[in-house]
Protein backbone atom coordinates (compact mmCIF):
# COMPACT_ATOMS: atom_id res chain seq x y z
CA UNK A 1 33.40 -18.22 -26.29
CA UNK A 2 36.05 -19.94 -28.47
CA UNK A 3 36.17 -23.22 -28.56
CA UNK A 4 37.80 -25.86 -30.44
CA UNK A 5 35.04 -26.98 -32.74
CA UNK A 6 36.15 -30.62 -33.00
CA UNK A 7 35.39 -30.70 -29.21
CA UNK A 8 31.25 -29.33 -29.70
CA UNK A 9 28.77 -31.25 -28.55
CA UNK A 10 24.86 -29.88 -30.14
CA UNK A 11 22.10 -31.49 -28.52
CA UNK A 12 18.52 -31.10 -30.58
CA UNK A 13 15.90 -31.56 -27.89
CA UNK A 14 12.83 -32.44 -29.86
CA UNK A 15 12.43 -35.12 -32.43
CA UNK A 16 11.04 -32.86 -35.06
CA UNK A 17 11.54 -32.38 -38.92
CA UNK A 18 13.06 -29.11 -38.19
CA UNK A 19 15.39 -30.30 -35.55
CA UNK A 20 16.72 -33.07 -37.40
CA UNK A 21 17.51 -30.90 -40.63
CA UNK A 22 19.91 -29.40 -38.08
CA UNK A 23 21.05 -32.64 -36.07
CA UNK A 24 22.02 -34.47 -39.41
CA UNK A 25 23.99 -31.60 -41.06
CA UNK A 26 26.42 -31.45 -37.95
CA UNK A 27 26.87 -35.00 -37.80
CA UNK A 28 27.41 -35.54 -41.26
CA UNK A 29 29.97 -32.19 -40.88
CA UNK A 30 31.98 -34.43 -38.09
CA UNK A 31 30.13 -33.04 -34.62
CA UNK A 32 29.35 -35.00 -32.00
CA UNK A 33 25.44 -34.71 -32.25
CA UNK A 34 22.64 -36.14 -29.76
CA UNK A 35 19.13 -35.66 -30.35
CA UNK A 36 16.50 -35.78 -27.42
CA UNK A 37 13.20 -37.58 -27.97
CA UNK A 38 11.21 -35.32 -25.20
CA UNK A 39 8.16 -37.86 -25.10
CA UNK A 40 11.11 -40.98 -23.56
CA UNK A 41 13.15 -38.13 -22.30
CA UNK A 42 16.19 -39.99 -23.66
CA UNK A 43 18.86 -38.31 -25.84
CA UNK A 44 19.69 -40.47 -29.03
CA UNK A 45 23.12 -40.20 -30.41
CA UNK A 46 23.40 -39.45 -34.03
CA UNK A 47 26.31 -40.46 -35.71
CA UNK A 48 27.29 -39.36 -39.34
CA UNK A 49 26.64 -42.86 -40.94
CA UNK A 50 23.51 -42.87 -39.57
CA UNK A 51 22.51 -39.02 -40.60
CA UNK A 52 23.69 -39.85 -44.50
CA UNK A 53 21.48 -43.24 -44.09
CA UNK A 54 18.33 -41.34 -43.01
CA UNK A 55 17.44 -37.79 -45.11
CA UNK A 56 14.40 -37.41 -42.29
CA UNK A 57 13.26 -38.07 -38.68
CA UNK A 58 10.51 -39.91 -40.39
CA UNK A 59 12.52 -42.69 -41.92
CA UNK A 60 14.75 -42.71 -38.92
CA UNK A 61 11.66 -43.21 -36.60
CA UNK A 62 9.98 -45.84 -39.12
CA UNK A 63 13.47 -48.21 -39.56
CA UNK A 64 13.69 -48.30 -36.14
CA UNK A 65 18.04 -48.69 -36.34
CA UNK A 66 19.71 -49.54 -33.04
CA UNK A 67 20.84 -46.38 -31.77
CA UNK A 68 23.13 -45.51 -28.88
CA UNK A 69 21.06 -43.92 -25.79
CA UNK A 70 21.39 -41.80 -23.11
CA UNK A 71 19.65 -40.09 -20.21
CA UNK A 72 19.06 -36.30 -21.24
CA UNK A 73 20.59 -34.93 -18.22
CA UNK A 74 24.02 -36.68 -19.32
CA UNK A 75 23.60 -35.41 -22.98
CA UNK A 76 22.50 -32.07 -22.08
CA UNK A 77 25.37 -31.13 -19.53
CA UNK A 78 28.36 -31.53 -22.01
CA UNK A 79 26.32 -29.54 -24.62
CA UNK A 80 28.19 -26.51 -26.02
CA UNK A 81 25.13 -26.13 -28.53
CA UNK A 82 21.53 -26.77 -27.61
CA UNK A 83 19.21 -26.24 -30.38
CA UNK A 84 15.49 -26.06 -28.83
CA UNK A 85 13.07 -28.06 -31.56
CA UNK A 86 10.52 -29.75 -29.85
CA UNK A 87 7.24 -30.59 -31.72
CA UNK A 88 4.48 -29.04 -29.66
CA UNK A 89 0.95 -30.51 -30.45
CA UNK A 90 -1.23 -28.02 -28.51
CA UNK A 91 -2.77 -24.67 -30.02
CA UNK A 92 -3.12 -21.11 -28.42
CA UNK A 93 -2.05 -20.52 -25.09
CA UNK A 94 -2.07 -24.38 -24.57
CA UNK A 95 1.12 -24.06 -27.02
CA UNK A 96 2.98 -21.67 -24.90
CA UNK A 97 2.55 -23.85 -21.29
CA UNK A 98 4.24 -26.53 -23.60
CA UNK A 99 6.25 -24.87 -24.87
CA UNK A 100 7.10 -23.71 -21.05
CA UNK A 101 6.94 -27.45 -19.79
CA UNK A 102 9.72 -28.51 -22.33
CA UNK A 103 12.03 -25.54 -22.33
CA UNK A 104 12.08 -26.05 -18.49
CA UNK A 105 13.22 -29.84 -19.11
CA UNK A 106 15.31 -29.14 -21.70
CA UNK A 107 17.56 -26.75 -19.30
CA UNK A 108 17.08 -28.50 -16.07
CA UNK A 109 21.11 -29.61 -16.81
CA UNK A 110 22.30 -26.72 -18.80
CA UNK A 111 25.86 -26.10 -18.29
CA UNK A 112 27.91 -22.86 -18.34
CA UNK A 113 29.48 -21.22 -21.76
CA UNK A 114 26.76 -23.27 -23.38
CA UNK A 115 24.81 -21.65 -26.46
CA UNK A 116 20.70 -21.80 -25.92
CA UNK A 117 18.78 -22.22 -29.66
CA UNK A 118 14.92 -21.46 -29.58
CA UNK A 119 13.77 -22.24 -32.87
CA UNK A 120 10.19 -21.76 -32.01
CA UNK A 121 8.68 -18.86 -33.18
CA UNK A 122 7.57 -16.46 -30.54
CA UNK A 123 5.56 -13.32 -29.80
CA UNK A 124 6.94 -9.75 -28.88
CA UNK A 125 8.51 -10.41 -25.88
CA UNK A 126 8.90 -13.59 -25.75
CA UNK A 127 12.45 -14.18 -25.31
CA UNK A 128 12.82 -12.35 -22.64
CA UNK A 129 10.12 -14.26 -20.69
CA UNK A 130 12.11 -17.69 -22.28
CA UNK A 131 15.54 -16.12 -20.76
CA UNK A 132 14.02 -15.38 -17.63
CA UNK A 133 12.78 -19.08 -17.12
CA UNK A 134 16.12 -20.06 -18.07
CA UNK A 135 18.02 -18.14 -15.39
CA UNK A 136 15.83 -19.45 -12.82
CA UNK A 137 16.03 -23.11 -13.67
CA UNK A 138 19.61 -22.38 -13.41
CA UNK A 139 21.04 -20.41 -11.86
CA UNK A 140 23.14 -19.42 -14.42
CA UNK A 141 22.96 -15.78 -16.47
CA UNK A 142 22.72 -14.78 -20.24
CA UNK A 143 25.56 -13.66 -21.51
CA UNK A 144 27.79 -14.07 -18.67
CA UNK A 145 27.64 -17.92 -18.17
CA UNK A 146 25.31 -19.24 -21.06
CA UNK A 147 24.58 -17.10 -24.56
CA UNK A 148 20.94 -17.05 -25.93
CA UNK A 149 20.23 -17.10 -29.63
CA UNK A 150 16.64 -16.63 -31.34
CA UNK A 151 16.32 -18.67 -34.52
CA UNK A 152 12.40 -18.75 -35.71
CA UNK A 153 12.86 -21.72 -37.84
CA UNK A 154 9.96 -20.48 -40.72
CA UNK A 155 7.35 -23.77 -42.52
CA UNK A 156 6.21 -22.27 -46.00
CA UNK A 157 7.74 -18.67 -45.77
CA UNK A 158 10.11 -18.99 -48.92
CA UNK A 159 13.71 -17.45 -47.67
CA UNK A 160 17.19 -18.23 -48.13
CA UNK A 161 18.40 -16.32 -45.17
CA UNK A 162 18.29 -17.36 -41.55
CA UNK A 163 17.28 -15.26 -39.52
CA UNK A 164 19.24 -15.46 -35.95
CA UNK A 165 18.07 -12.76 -32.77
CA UNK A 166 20.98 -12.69 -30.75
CA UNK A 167 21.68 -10.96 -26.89
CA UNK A 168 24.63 -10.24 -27.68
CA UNK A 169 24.58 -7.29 -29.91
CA UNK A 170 25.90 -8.08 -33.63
CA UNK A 171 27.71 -10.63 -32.30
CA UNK A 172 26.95 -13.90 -34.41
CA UNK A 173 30.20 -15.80 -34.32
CA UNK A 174 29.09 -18.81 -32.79
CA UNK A 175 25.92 -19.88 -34.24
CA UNK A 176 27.51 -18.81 -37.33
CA UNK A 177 30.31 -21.38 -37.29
CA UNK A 178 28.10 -23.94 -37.49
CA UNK A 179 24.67 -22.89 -39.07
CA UNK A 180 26.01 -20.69 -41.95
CA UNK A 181 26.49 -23.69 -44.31
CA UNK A 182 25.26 -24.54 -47.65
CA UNK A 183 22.62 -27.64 -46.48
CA UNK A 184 20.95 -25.71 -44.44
CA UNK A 185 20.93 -21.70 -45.51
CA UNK A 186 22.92 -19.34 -47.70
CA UNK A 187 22.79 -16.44 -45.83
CA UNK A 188 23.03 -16.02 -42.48
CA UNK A 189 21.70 -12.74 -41.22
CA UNK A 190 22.31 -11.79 -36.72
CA UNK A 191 20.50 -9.16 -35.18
CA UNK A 192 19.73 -7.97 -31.91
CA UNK A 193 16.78 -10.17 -29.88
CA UNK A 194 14.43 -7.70 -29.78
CA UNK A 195 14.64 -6.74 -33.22
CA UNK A 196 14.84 -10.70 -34.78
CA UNK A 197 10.99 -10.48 -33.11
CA UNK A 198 9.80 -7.92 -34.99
CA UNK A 199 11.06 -9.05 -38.14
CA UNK A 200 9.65 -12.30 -37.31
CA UNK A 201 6.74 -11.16 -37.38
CA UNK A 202 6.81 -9.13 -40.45
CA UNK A 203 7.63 -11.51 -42.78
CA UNK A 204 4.83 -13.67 -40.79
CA UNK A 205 2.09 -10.85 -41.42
CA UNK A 206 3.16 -10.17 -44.67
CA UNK A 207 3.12 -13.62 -46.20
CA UNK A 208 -0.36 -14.74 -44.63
CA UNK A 209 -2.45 -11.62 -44.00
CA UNK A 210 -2.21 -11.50 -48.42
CA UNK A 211 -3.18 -15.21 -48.45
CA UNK A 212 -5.92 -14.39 -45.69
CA UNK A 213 -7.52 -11.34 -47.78
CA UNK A 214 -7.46 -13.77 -50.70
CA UNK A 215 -10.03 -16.04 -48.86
CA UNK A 216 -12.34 -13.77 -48.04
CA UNK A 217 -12.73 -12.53 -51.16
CA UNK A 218 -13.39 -15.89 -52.65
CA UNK A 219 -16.16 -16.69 -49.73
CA UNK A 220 -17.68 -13.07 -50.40
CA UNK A 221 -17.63 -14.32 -54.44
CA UNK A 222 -18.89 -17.88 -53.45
CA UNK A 223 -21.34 -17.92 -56.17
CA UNK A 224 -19.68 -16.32 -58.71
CA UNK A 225 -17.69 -17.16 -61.75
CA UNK A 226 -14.66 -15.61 -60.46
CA UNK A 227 -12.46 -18.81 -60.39
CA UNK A 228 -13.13 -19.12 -63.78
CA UNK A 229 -9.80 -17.71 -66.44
CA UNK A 230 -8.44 -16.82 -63.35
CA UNK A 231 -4.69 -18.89 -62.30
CA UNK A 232 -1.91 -18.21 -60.42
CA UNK A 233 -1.01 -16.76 -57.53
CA UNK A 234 -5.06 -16.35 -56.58
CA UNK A 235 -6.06 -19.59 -56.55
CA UNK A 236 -3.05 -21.92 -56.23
CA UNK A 237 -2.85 -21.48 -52.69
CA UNK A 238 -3.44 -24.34 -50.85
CA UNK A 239 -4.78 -25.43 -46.85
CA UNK A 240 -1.65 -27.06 -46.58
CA UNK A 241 -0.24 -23.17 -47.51
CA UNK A 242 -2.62 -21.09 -45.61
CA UNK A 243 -2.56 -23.06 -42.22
CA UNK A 244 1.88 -23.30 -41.98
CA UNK A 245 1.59 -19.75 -40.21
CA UNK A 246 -1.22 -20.33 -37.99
CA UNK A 247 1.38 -21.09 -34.78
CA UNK A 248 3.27 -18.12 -35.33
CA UNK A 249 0.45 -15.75 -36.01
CA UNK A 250 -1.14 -16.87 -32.71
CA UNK A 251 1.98 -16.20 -31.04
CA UNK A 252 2.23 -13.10 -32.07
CA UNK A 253 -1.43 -12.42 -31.19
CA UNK A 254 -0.57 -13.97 -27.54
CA UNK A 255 1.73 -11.11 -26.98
CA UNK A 256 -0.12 -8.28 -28.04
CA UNK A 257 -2.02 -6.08 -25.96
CA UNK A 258 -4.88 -3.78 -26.09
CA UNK A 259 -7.36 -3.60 -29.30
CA UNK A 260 -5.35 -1.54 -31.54
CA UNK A 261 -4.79 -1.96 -35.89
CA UNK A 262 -1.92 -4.44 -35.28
CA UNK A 263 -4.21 -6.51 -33.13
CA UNK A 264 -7.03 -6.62 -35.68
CA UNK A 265 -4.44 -7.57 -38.34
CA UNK A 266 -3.67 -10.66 -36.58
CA UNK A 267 -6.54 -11.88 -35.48
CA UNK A 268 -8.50 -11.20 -38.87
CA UNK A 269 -5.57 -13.22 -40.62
CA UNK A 270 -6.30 -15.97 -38.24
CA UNK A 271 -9.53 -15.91 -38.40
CA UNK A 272 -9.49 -16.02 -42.23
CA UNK A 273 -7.69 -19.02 -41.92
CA UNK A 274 -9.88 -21.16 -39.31
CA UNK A 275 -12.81 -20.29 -40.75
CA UNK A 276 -11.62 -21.25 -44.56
CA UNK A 277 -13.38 -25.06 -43.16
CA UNK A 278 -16.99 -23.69 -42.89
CA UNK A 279 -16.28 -22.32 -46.24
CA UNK A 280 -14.94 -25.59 -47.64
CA UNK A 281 -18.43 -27.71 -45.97
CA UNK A 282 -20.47 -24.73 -47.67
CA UNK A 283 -18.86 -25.65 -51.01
CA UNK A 284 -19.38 -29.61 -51.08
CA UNK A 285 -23.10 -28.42 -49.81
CA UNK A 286 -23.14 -26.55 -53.30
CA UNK A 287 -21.62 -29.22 -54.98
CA UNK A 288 -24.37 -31.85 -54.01
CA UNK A 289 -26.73 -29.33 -54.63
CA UNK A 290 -26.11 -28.69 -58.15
CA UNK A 291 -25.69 -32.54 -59.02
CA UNK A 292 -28.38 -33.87 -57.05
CA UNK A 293 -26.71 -36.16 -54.49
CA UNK A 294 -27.68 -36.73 -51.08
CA UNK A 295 -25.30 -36.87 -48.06
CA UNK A 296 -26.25 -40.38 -47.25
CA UNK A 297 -24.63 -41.72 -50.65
CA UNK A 298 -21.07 -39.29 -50.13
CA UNK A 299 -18.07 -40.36 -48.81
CA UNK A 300 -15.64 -37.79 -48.43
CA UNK A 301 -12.01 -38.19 -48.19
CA UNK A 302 -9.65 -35.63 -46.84
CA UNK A 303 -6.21 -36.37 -48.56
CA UNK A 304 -3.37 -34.45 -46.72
CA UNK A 305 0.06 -35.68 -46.98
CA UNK A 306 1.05 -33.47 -44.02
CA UNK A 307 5.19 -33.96 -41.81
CA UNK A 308 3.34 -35.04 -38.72
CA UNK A 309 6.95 -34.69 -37.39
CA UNK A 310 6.79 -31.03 -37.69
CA UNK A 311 7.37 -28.63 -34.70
CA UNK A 312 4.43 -27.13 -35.27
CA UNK A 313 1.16 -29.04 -34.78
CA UNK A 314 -1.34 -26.79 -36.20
CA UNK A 315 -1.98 -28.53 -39.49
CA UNK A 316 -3.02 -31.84 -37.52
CA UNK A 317 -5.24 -29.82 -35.74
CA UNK A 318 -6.81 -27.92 -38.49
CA UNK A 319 -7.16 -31.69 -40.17
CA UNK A 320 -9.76 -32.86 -37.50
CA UNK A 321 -11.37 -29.59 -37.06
CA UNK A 322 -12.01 -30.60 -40.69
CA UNK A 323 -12.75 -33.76 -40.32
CA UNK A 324 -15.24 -33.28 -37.22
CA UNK A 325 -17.00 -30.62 -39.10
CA UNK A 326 -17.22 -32.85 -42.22
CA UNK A 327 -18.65 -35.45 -40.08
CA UNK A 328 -21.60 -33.24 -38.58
CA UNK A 329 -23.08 -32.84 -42.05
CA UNK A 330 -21.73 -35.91 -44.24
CA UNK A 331 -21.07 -38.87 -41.72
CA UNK A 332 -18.75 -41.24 -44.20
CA UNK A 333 -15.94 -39.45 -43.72
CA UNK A 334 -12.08 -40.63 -43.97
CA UNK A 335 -8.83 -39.07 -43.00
CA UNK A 336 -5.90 -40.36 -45.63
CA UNK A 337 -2.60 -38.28 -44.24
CA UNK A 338 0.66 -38.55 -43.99
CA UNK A 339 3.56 -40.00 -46.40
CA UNK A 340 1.18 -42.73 -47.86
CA UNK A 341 -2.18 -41.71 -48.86
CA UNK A 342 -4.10 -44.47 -50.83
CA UNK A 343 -7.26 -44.70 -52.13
CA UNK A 344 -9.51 -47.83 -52.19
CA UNK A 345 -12.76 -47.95 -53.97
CA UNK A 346 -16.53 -47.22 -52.99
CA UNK A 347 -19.95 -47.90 -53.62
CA UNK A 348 -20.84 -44.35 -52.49
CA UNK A 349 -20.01 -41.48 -54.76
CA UNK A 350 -16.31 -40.06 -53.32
CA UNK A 351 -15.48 -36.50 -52.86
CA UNK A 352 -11.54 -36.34 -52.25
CA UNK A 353 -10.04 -33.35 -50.57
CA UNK A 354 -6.88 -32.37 -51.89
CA UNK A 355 -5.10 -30.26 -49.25
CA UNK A 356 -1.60 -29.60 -50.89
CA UNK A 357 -0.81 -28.79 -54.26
CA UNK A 358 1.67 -32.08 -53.94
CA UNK A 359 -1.54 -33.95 -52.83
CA UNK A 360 -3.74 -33.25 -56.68
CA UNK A 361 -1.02 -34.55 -58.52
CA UNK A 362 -0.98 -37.24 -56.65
CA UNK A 363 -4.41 -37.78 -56.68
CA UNK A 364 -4.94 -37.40 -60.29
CA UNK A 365 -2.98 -40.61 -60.38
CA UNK A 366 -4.39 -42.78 -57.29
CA UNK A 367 -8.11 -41.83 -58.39
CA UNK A 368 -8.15 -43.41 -61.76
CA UNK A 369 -9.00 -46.32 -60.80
CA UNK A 370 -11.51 -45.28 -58.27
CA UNK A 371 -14.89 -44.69 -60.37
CA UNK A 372 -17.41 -42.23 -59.25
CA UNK A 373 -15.25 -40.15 -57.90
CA UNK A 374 -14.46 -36.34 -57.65
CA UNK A 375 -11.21 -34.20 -56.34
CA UNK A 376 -12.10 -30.55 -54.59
CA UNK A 377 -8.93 -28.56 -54.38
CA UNK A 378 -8.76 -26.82 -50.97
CA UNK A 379 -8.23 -23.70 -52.61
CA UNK A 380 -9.82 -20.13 -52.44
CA UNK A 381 -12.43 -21.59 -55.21
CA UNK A 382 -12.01 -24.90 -53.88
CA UNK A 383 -12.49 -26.43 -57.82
CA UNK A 384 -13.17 -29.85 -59.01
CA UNK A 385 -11.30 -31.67 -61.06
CA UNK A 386 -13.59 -35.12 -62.32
């Protein structure tokens, strides 16, 4: 497809951090750029001053500027891009009927010689099930009326390459006109589909199953002085690190079949990860144990300055699987999240949860004027600063 680039029209359908990282960069670049809020199914257009006034969806959402709308169908059908970011809040298979739901919307207009964008993550297979849905919404076929790119957009995975799956084989020319650009990634690397999958998934595995086997061994060493002298890349791993896979590591366990090493892989690494919170309850236990304090006189807040604008919605999740667990054996317990965590004081004795790394500095600040008060790091040895 060659078109005149001053004449594309990108359309982000989801309101989500990742999507509007994307949406911005084009409209500051000079496209004409509309990006779909999926909850008011209305397409907001985003025009350059406005993408230079806002550096995220979150300030753009919280000013509340008066912004030109109009119905997604409209947007959607003069699309020559259409980048595919929604935020999707359920988990497991949930996920992927949402996922479904939206994608259906999303194309319900699609034109022809327009370029699809999934930037969700998916399983093994799973773009072929997405370009199947597509062609029967449609009407229309891959590669002969609409192109179909893969583009995983990664939370946490450190990488200066994008990673792009595309059907047509080596060919990248398109997406890389306009997403090969400093602001957004160095290097811009296309494969086929198929193979953009199983890479995917790689780096996926690699990154978390290490964190995973890091966790265990720090609940198998619960009462041990191993945290002690030991630093770096053991223990300065985070909830806020360990949980950014979860969405794509249950993808990737959605897709697999049978009960073979692969399948153990995933599921152990997931596993690791949900069940670091029965770990974390087991440690306050210890904590009040050893100091003599009695669950009635505890407060406990969970500090977690989380993107709730992010596609993925894991994290929230994981926060009040936290938070209901914490409540079974504590009661007082209070969720502080977001941009704007502050602290007020208490006349019970406060444990704070610090869930990011970005969260204990933080904290080391806002709690000095809170007396009484502790910080647990939500870390393999989940340590206390005073």
């Amino acid at each position: 497809m060659n078109k005149d680039s001053s004449k594309n029209k990108a359309i982000i359908y989801g309101l989500s951090t990742e999507g509007y990282r994307i949406a911005s960069s084009l409209a500051i670049r000079g496209m004409k750029v509309s990006l779909v809020d999926e909850a008011a199914r209305m397409a907001i257009t985003l025009k350059p001053e406005i993408a230079s006034s806002y550096p995220n969806v979150s300030s753009l959402m919280d000013d509340e500027p008066l912004l030109e709308l109009e119905p997604i169908d409209i947007a959607i059908k003069d699309a020559s891009f259409l980048f595919f970011a929604p935020k999707i809040r359920k988990i497991g298979q949930e996920a992927r009927t949402d996922s479904v739901i939206k994608l259906r919307d999303a194309m319900r207009a699609l034109n022809k010689d327009c370029s699809v964008v999934y930037c969700l993550p998916t399983g093994i297979g799973g773009n072929s099930e997405n370009i199947a849905l597509i062609e029967h919404v449609t009407g229309l076929s891959v590669n002969r009326n609409f192109d179909y790119y893969y583009m995983p957009l990664t939370t946490g995975i450190p990488s200066e390459e994008l990673l792009v799956g595309s059907m047509k084989s080596g060919d990248g020319s398109e997406i890389s006109k306009i997403m090969n650009h400093p602001d957004l990634f160095k290097k811009l690397n296309v494969i086929d589909i198929t193979s953009a999958e199983f890479v995917h998934a790689i780096k996926v595995l690699n990154f978390y199953s290490g964190r995973a086997s890091i966790l265990e061994i720090f609940k198998q060493a619960r009462h041990s002085k191993i945290s002690e002298g030991i630093g770096g890349n053991f223990t300065d791993v985070f909830l806020d690190d360990i949980s950014n896979g979860l969405f794509d590591l249950r993808a990737i366990s959605s897709s697999l079949t049978g009960a073979g090493p692969l399948m153990y892989l995933v599921n152990g690494t997931i596993k690791a990860t949900e069940s670091y919170i029965k770990y974390m309850i087991d440690r306050i236990r210890d904590i009040l144990k050893n100091r003599d304090l009695k669950a009635s006189r505890i407060k406990v807040v969970v500090a977690w300055g989380l993107d709730l604008n992010e596609m993925r919605g894991d994290k929230i999740e994981l926060m009040y699987a936290l938070e209901s667990k914490l409540k079974d054996y504590i009661g007082d317990v209070e969720l502080q999240y977001g941009s704007r965590i502050e602290l007020y004081p208490s006349d019970k004795t406060m444990i704070i949860i610090a869930c990011s790394r970005k969260d204990l500095e933080n904290l080391k600040v806002k709690s000095s004027h809170v007396s009484d008060s502790l910080i647990m790091q939500a870390d393999p040895a989940c340590r206390v600063v005073e």
